[in-house]
Protein backbone atom coordinates (compact mmCIF):
# COMPACT_ATOMS: atom_id res chain seq x y z
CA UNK A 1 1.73 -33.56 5.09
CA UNK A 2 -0.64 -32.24 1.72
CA UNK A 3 -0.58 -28.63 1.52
CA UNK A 4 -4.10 -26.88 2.27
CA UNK A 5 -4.76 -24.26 4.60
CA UNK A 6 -4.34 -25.74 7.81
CA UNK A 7 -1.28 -27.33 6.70
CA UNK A 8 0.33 -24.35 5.14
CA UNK A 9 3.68 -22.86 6.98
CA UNK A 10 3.10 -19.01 6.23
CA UNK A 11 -0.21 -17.95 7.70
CA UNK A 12 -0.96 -15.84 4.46
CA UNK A 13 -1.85 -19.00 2.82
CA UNK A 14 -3.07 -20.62 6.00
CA UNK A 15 -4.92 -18.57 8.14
CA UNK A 16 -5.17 -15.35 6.24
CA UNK A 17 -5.87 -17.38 2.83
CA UNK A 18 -9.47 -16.47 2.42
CA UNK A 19 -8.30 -12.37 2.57
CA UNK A 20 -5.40 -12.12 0.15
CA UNK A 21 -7.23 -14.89 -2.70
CA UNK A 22 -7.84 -12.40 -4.92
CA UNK A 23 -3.73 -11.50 -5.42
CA UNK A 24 -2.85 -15.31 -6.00
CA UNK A 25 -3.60 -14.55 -9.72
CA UNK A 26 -0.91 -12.27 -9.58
CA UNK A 27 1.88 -13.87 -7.09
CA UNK A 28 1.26 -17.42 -7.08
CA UNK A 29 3.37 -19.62 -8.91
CA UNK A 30 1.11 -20.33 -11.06
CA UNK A 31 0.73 -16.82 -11.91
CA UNK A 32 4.13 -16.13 -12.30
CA UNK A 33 5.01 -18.69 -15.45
CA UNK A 34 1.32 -17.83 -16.80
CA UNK A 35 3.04 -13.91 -17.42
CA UNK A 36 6.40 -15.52 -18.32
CA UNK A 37 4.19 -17.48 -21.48
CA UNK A 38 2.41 -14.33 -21.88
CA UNK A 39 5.76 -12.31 -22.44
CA UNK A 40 7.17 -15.20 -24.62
CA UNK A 41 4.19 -15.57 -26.92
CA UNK A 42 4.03 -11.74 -27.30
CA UNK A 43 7.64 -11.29 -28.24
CA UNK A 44 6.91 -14.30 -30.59
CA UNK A 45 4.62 -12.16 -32.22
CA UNK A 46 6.38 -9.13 -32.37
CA UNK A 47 9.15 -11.34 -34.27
CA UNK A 48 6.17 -12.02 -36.61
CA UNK A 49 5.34 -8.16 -36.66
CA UNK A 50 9.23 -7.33 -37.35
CA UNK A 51 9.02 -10.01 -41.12
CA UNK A 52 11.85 -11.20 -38.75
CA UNK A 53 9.81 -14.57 -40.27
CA UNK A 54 6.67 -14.83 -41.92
CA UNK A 55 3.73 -16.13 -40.15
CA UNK A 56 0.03 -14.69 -41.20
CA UNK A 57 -1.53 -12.21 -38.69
CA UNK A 58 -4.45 -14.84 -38.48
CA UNK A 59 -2.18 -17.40 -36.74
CA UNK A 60 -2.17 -14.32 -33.71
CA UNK A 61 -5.49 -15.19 -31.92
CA UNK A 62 -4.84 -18.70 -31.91
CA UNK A 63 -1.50 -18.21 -29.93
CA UNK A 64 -3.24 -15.79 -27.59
CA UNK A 65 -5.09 -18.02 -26.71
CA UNK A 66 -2.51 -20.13 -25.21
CA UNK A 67 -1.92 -17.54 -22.21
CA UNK A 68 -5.09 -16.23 -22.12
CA UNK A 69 -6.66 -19.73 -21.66
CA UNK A 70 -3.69 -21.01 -19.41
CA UNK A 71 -4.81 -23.63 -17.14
CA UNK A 72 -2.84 -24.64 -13.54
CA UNK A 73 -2.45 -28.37 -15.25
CA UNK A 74 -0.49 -26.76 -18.16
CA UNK A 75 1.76 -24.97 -15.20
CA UNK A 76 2.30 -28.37 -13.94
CA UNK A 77 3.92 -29.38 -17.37
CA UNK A 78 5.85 -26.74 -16.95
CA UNK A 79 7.00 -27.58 -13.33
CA UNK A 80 7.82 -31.01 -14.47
CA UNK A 81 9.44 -30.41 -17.23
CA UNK A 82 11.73 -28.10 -14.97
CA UNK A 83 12.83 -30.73 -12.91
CA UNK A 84 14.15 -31.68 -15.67
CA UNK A 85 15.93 -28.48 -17.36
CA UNK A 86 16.64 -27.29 -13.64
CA UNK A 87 15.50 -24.13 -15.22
CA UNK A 88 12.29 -22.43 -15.23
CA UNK A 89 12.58 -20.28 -17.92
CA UNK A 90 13.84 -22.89 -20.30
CA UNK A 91 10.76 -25.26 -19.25
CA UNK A 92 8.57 -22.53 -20.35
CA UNK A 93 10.33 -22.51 -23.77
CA UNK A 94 9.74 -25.78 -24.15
CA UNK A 95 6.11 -25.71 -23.64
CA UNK A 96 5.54 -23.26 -25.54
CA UNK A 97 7.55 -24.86 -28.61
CA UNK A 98 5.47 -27.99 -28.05
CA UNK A 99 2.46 -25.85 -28.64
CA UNK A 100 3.14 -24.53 -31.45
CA UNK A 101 3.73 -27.93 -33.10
CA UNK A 102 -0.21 -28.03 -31.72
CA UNK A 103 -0.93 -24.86 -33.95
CA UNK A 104 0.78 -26.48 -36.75
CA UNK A 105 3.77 -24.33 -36.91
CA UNK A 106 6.90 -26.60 -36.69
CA UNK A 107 8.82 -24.82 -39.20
CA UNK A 108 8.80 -21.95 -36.18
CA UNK A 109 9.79 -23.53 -33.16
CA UNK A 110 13.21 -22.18 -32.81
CA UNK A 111 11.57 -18.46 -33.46
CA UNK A 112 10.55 -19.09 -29.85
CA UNK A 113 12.90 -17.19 -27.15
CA UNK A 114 14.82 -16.23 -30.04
CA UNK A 115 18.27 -14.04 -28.60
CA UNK A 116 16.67 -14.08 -25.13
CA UNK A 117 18.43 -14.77 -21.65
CA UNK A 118 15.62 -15.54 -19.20
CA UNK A 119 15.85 -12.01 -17.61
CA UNK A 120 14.17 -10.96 -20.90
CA UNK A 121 11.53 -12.91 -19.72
CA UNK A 122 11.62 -12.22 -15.90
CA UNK A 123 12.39 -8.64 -15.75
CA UNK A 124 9.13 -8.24 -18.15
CA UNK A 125 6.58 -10.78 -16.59
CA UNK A 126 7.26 -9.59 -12.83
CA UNK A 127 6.93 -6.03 -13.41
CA UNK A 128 3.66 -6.91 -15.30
CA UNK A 129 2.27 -9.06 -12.34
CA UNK A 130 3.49 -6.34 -10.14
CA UNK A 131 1.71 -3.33 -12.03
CA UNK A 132 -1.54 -5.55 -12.18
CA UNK A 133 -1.53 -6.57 -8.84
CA UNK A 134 -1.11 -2.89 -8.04
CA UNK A 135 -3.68 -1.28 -10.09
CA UNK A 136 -6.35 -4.04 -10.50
CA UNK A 137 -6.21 -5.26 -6.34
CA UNK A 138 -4.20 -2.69 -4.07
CA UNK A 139 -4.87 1.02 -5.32
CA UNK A 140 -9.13 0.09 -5.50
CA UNK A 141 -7.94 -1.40 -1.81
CA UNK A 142 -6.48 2.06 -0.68
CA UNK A 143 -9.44 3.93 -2.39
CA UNK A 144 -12.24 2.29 -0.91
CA UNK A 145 -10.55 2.80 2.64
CA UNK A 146 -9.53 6.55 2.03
CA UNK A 147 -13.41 7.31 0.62
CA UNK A 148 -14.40 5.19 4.10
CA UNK A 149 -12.54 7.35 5.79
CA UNK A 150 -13.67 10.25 4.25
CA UNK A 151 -17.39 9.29 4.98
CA UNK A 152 -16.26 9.29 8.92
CA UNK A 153 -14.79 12.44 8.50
CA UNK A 154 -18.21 13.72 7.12
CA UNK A 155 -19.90 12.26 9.87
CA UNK A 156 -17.79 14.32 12.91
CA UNK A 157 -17.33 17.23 11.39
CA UNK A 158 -19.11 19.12 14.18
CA UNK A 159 -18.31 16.94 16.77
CA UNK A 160 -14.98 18.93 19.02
CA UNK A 161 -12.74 16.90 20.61
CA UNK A 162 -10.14 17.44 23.01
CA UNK A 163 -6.29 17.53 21.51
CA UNK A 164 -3.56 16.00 23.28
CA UNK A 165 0.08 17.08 22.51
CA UNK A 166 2.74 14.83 24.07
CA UNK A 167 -0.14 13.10 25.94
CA UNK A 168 -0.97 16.27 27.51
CA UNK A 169 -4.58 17.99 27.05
CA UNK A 170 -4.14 20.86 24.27
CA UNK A 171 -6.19 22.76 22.23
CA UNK A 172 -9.53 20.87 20.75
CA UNK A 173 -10.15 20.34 17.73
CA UNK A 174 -12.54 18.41 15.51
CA UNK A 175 -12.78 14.80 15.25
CA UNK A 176 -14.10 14.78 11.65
CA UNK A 177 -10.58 17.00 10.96
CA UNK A 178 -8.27 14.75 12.80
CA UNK A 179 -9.57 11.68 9.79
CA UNK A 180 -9.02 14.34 7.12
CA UNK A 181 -5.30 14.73 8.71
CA UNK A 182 -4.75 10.83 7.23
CA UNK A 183 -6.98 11.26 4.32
CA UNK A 184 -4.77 13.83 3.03
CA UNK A 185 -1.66 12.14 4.40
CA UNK A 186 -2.89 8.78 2.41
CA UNK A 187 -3.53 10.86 -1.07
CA UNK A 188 -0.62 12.78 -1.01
CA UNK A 189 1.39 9.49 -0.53
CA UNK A 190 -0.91 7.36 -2.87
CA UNK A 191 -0.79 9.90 -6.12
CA UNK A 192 2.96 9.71 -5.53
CA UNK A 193 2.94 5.93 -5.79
CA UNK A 194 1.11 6.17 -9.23
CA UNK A 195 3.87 8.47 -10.78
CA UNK A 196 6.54 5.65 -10.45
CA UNK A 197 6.71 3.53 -13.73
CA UNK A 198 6.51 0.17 -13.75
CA UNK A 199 10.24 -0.43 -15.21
CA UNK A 200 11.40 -3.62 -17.50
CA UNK A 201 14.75 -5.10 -18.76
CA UNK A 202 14.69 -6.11 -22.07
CA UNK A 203 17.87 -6.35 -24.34
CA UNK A 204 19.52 -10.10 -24.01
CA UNK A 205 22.66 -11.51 -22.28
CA UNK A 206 24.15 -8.66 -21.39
CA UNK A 207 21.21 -5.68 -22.32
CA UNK A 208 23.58 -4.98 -25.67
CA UNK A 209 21.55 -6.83 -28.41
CA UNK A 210 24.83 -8.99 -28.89
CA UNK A 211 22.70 -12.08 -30.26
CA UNK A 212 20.05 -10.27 -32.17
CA UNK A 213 22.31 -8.20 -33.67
CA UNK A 214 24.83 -10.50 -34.86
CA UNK A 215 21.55 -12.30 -36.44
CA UNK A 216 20.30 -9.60 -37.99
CA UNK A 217 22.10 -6.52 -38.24
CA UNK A 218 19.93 -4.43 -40.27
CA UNK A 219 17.05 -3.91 -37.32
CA UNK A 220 17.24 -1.97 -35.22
CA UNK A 221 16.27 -3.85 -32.25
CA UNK A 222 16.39 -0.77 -29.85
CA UNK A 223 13.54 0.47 -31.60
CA UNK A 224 11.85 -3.01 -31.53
CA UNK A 225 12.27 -3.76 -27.76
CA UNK A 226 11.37 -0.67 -27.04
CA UNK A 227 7.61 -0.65 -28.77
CA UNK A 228 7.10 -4.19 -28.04
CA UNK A 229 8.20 -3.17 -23.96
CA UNK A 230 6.32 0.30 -23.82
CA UNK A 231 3.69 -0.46 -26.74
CA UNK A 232 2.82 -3.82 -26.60
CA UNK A 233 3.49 -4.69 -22.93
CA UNK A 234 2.67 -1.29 -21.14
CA UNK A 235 6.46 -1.06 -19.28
CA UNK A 236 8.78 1.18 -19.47
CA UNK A 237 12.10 -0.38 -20.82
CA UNK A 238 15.26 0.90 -19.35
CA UNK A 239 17.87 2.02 -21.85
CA UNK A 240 20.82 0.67 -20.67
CA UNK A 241 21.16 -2.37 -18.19
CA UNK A 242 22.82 -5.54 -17.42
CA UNK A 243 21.60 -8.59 -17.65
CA UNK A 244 18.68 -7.39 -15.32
CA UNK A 245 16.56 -4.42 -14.86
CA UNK A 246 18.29 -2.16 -12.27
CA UNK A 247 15.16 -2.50 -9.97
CA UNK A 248 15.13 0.98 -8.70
CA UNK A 249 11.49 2.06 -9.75
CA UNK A 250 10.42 -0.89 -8.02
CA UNK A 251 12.15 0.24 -5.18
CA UNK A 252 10.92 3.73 -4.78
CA UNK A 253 7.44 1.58 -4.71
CA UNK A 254 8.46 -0.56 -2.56
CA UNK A 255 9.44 2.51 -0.25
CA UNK A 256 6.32 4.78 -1.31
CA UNK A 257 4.09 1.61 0.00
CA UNK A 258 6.53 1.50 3.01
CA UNK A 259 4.97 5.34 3.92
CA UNK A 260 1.41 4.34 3.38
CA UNK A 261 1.67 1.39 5.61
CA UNK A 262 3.43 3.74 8.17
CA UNK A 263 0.76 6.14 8.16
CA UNK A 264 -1.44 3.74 8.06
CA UNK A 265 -0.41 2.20 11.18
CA UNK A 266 -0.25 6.05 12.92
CA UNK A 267 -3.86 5.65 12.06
CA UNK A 268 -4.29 2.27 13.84
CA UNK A 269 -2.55 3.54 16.79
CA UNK A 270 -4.65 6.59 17.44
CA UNK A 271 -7.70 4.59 17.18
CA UNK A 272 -6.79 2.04 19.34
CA UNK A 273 -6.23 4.91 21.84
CA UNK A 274 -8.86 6.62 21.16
CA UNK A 275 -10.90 3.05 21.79
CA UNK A 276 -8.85 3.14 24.82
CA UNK A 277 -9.94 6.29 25.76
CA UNK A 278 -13.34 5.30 25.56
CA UNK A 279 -14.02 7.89 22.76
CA UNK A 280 -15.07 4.88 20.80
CA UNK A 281 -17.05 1.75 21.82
CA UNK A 282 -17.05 -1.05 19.62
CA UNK A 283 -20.10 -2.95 18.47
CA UNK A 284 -20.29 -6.56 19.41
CA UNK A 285 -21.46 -9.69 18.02
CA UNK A 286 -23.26 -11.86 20.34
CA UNK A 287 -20.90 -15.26 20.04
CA UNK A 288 -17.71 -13.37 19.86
CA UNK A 289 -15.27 -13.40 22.95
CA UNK A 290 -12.83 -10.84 23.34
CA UNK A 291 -10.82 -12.75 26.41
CA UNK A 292 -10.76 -16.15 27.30
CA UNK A 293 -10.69 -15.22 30.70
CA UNK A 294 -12.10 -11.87 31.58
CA UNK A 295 -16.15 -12.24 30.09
CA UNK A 296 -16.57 -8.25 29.85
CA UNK A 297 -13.79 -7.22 27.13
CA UNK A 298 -14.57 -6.40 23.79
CA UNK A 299 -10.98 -5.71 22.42
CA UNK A 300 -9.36 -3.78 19.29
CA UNK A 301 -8.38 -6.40 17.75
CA UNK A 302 -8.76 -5.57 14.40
CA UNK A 303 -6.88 -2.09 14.51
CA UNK A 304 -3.87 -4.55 16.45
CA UNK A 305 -3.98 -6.78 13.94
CA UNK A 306 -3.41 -4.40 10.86
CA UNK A 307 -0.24 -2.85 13.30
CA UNK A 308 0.97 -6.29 13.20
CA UNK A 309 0.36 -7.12 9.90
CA UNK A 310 1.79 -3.30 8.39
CA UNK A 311 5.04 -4.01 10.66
CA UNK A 312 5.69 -7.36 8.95
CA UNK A 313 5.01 -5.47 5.36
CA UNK A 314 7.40 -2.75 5.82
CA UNK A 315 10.53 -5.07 7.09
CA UNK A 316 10.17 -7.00 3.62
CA UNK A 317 9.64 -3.84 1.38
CA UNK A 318 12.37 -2.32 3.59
CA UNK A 319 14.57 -5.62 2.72
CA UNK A 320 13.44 -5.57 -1.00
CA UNK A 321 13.87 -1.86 -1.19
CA UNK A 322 17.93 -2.14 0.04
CA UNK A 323 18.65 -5.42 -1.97
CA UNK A 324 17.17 -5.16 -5.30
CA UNK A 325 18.84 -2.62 -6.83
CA UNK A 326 22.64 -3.98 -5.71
CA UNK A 327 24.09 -7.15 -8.13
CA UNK A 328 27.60 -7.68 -8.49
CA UNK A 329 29.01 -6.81 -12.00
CA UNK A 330 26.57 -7.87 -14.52
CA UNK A 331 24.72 -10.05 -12.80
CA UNK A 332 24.37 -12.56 -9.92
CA UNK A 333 21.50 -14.45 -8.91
CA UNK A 334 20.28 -12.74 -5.63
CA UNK A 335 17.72 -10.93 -7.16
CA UNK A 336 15.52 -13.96 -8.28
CA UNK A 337 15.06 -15.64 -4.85
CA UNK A 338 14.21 -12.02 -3.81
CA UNK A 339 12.01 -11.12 -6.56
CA UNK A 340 9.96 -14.57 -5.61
CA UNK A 341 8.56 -13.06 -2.63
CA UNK A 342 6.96 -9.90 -3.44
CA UNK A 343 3.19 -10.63 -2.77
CA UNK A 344 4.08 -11.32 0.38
CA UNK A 345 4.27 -7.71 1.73
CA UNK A 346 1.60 -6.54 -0.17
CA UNK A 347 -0.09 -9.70 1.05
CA UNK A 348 0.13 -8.46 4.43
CA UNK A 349 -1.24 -5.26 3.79
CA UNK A 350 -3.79 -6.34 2.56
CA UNK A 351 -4.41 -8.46 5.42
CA UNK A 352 -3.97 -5.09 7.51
CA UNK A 353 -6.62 -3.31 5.16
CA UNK A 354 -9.17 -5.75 5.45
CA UNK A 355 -8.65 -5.80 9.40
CA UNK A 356 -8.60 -1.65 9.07
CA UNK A 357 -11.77 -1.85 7.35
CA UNK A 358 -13.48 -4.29 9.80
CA UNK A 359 -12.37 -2.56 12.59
CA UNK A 360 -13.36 0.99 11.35
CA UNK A 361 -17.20 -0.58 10.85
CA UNK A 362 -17.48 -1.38 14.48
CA UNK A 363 -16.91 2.04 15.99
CA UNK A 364 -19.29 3.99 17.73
CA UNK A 365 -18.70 7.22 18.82
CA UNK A 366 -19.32 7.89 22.49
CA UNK A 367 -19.73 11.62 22.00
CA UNK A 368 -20.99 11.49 25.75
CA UNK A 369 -17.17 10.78 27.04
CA UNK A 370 -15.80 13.68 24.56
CA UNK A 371 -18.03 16.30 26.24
CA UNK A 372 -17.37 15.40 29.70
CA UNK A 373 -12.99 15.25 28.40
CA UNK A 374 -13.66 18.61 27.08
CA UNK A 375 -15.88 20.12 30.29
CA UNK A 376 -12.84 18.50 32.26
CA UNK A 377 -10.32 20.64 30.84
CA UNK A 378 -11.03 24.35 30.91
CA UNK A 379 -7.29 25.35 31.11
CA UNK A 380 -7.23 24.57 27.25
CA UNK A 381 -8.74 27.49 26.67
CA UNK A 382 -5.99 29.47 28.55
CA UNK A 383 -4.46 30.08 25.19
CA UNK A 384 -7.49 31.84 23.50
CA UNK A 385 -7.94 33.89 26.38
CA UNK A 386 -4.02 35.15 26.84
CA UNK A 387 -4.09 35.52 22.81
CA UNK A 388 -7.47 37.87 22.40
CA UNK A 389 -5.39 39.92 25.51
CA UNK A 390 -2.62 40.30 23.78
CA UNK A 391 -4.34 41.57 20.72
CA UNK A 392 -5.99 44.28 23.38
CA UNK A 393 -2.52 44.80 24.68
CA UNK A 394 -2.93 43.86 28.42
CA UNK A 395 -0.11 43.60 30.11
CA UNK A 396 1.90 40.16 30.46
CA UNK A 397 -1.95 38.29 29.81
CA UNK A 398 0.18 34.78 28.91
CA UNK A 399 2.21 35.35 32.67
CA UNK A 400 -0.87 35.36 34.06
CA UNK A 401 -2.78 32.61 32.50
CA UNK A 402 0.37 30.59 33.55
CA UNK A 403 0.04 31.59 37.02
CA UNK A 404 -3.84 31.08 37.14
CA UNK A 405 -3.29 27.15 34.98
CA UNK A 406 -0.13 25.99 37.21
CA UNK A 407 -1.13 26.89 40.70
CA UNK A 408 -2.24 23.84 41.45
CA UNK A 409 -5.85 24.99 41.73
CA UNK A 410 -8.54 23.04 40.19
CA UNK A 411 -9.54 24.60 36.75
CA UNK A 412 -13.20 24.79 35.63
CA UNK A 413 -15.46 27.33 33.92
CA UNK A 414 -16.59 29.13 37.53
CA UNK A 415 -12.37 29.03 38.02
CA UNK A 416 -12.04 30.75 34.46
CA UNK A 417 -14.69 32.88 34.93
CA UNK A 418 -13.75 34.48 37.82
CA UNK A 419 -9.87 34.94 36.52
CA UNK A 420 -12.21 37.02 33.83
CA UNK A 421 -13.89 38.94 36.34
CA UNK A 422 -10.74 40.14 38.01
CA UNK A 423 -9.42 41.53 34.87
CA UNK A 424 -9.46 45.55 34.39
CA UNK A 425 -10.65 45.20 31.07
CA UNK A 426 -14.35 46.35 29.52
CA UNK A 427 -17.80 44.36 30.10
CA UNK A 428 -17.90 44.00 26.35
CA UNK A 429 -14.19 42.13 26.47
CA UNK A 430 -15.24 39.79 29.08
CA UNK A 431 -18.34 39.12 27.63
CA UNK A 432 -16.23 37.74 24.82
CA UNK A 433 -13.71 35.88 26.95
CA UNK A 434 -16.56 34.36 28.42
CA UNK A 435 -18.05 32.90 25.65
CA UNK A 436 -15.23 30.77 25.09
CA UNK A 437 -14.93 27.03 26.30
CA UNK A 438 -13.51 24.06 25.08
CA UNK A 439 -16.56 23.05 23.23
CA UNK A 440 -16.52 25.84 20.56
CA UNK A 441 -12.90 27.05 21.19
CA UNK A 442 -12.00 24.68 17.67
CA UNK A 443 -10.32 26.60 15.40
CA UNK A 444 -11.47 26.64 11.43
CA UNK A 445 -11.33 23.70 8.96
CA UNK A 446 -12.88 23.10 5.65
């Protein structure tokens, strides 16, 4: 059966395909030997750069061009020409040597790769997709839903709502301030992310220099690999490593994107409840169904679907979080199959954000049902009354506000009211007992 997106076996590239386009320039496979001939014509250069051999700095362009105009039928060479080599790596040095006799530099061919194992290669072009894909398609992501939920904040900043602690009703509070609880939640996690380097291996067979320095032992090829790493390619090269990068930066990404997606499906919980609640209606399209049997539901779909789609993310970042950083001795192979898949957690959050962000623009606030929640639950303000009596220094005032809540009795303003009224306290103290209810009983917030 030909691939295409009815065809294909993970939905990301079925279903979902039309959301998560926009990363295949940085996960597909495609993408993946485009930064592999990237890295290899770069390090080519740097050779050049090093009088390692002599080849004008006007020759430079020319072989920039051959990653920067990189087409999917020169992949395909590639990909044939590893079922050949039964290495991809290898195919990629054979294109590229097959180009340069195109650029007229035969004389250089064996300058390509030169003292490289293919982890020179890998552990450079993945963490290079993997900081682009970041940057350039997930952080703008993040941002655009942190400043949309910022704007909602904005928005219900003076609208109280009533707090529930272990389901129970509790103190109100503001719905504008319960967003800012995730905005700040989201930063905090987000400007952690962005302090994580983007690591690389670079330093042949073994990460000891044993081929380039038996060539030449006059450079110093720390010093090279690590401008042409940090310089020229924007990593950070590790100092010491095996034959691969340890994969422990990528890790603590892996985890710090593991946090976001948790809180970001705290956030698609409490919406769906508060939907639930009917706190929020949803608005509806007229052709849409929300049940294929029952005509009248309009369901939160969208905020399930991120839950879903943030569950799947984390159990892969979880998995490439634990596995990554453990190889036996100097090497085995584990880490490549792993290191293949992942866009696919990301790919799922994205999936989530775009369902976050669809489901966030359908809300309408029923500020009608919050008012009548709030006028339904005068014993929240139990707790400002007991605390402005114990700053007058009545006698047992939170004993008695227990009593008065947990009798059983139904509790209203005329029930609160009166419990004022029997008090033996001034006119001017119940005056300002009395002008507390759950509506304006909300605390402070900026």
């Amino acid at each position: 059966m030909q691939l295409q997106a009815l065809t294909a076996i993970s939905p990301i590239d079925g279903r979902y395909r039309s959301q998560v386009e926009e990363l295949a320039p940085y996960f597909s496979e495609f993408a993946l030997i485009r930064y592999r001939v990237m890295v290899e014509v770069e390090y080519f250069i740097a050779l050049a750069e090093q009088k390692v051999f002599s080849l004008s700095k006007t020759k430079f362009p020319a072989l920039r061009k051959i990653y920067q105009e990189f087409t999917v039928e020169q992949a395909q060479v590639i990909k044939d020409t590893e079922k050949i080599t039964n290495h991809d790596v290898k195919a990629v040095e054979y294109f590229l040597k097959n180009e340069l006799k195109g650029l007229g530099m035969e004389d250089l061919l064996e300058w390509v790769h030169f003292g490289l194992t293919s982890q020179d290669i890998n552990n450079t072009a993945t963490p290079l997709m993997w900081r682009d894909a970041v940057e350039q398609a997930y952080m703008p992501a993040v941002a655009n839903l942190i400043l949309a939920l910022k704007k909602m904040a904005k928005s219900w900043m003076k609208v109280p709502m009533l707090a529930r602690t272990h389901g129970q009703p509790a103190s109100p509070t503001i719905l504008g301030k319960e967003i800012m609880v995730f905005v700040e939640r989201l930063e905090g996690q987000v400007n952690l992310l962005g302090q994580i380097p983007f690591a690389a291996k670079f330093g042949g067979a073994t990460g000891n220099f044993n081929a380039h320095h038996v060539a030449f032992p006059k450079v110093n090829w720390e010093k090279f690999a690590n401008k042409f790493v940090n310089s020229t390619l924007g990593l950070t090269r590790m100092q010491y490593t095996t034959q691969i990068e340890h994969y422990d930066n990528i890790a603590a990404q892996f985890d710090s994107l593991k946090r976001i997606n948790t809180i970001l499906i705290d956030f698609a919980r409490d919406v769906w409840q508060y939907i639930s609640m009917d706190y929020f209606k949803q608005k509806i399209k007229k052709n849409e169904v929300g049940s294929s049997a029952m005509p009248h539901k309009v369901n939160p779909i969208d905020f399930e679907n991120a839950e879903g789609n943030l569950g799947i993310a984390n159990a892969l970042f979880e998995h490439l979080a634990v596995k990554l950083p453990i190889s036996r001795l100097q090497r085995d192979l584990t880490d490549s199959t792993v290191l293949r898949n992942i866009g696919v957690p990301l790919s799922h959050t994205f999936i989530a954000l775009r369902s976050l962000d669809k489901g966030m623009g359908k809300l309408i606030l029923n500020e009608s049902k919050l008012k009548a929640d709030l006028e339904d639950n005068w014993a929240v303000v139990a707790e400002a009354i007991q605390t402005v009596l114990r700053r007058e220094n009545y006698p047992q005032p939170y004993e008695a506000l227990k009593a008065l809540t947990r009798g059983g009795e139904q509790i209203n303003q005329k029930t609160i009211h009166a419990f004022i009224n029997s008090l033996k306290i001034s006119a001017a103290l119940k005056k300002e007992l009395k002008a507390i209810s759950p509506h304006n009983y909300t605390g402070v917030w900026q």
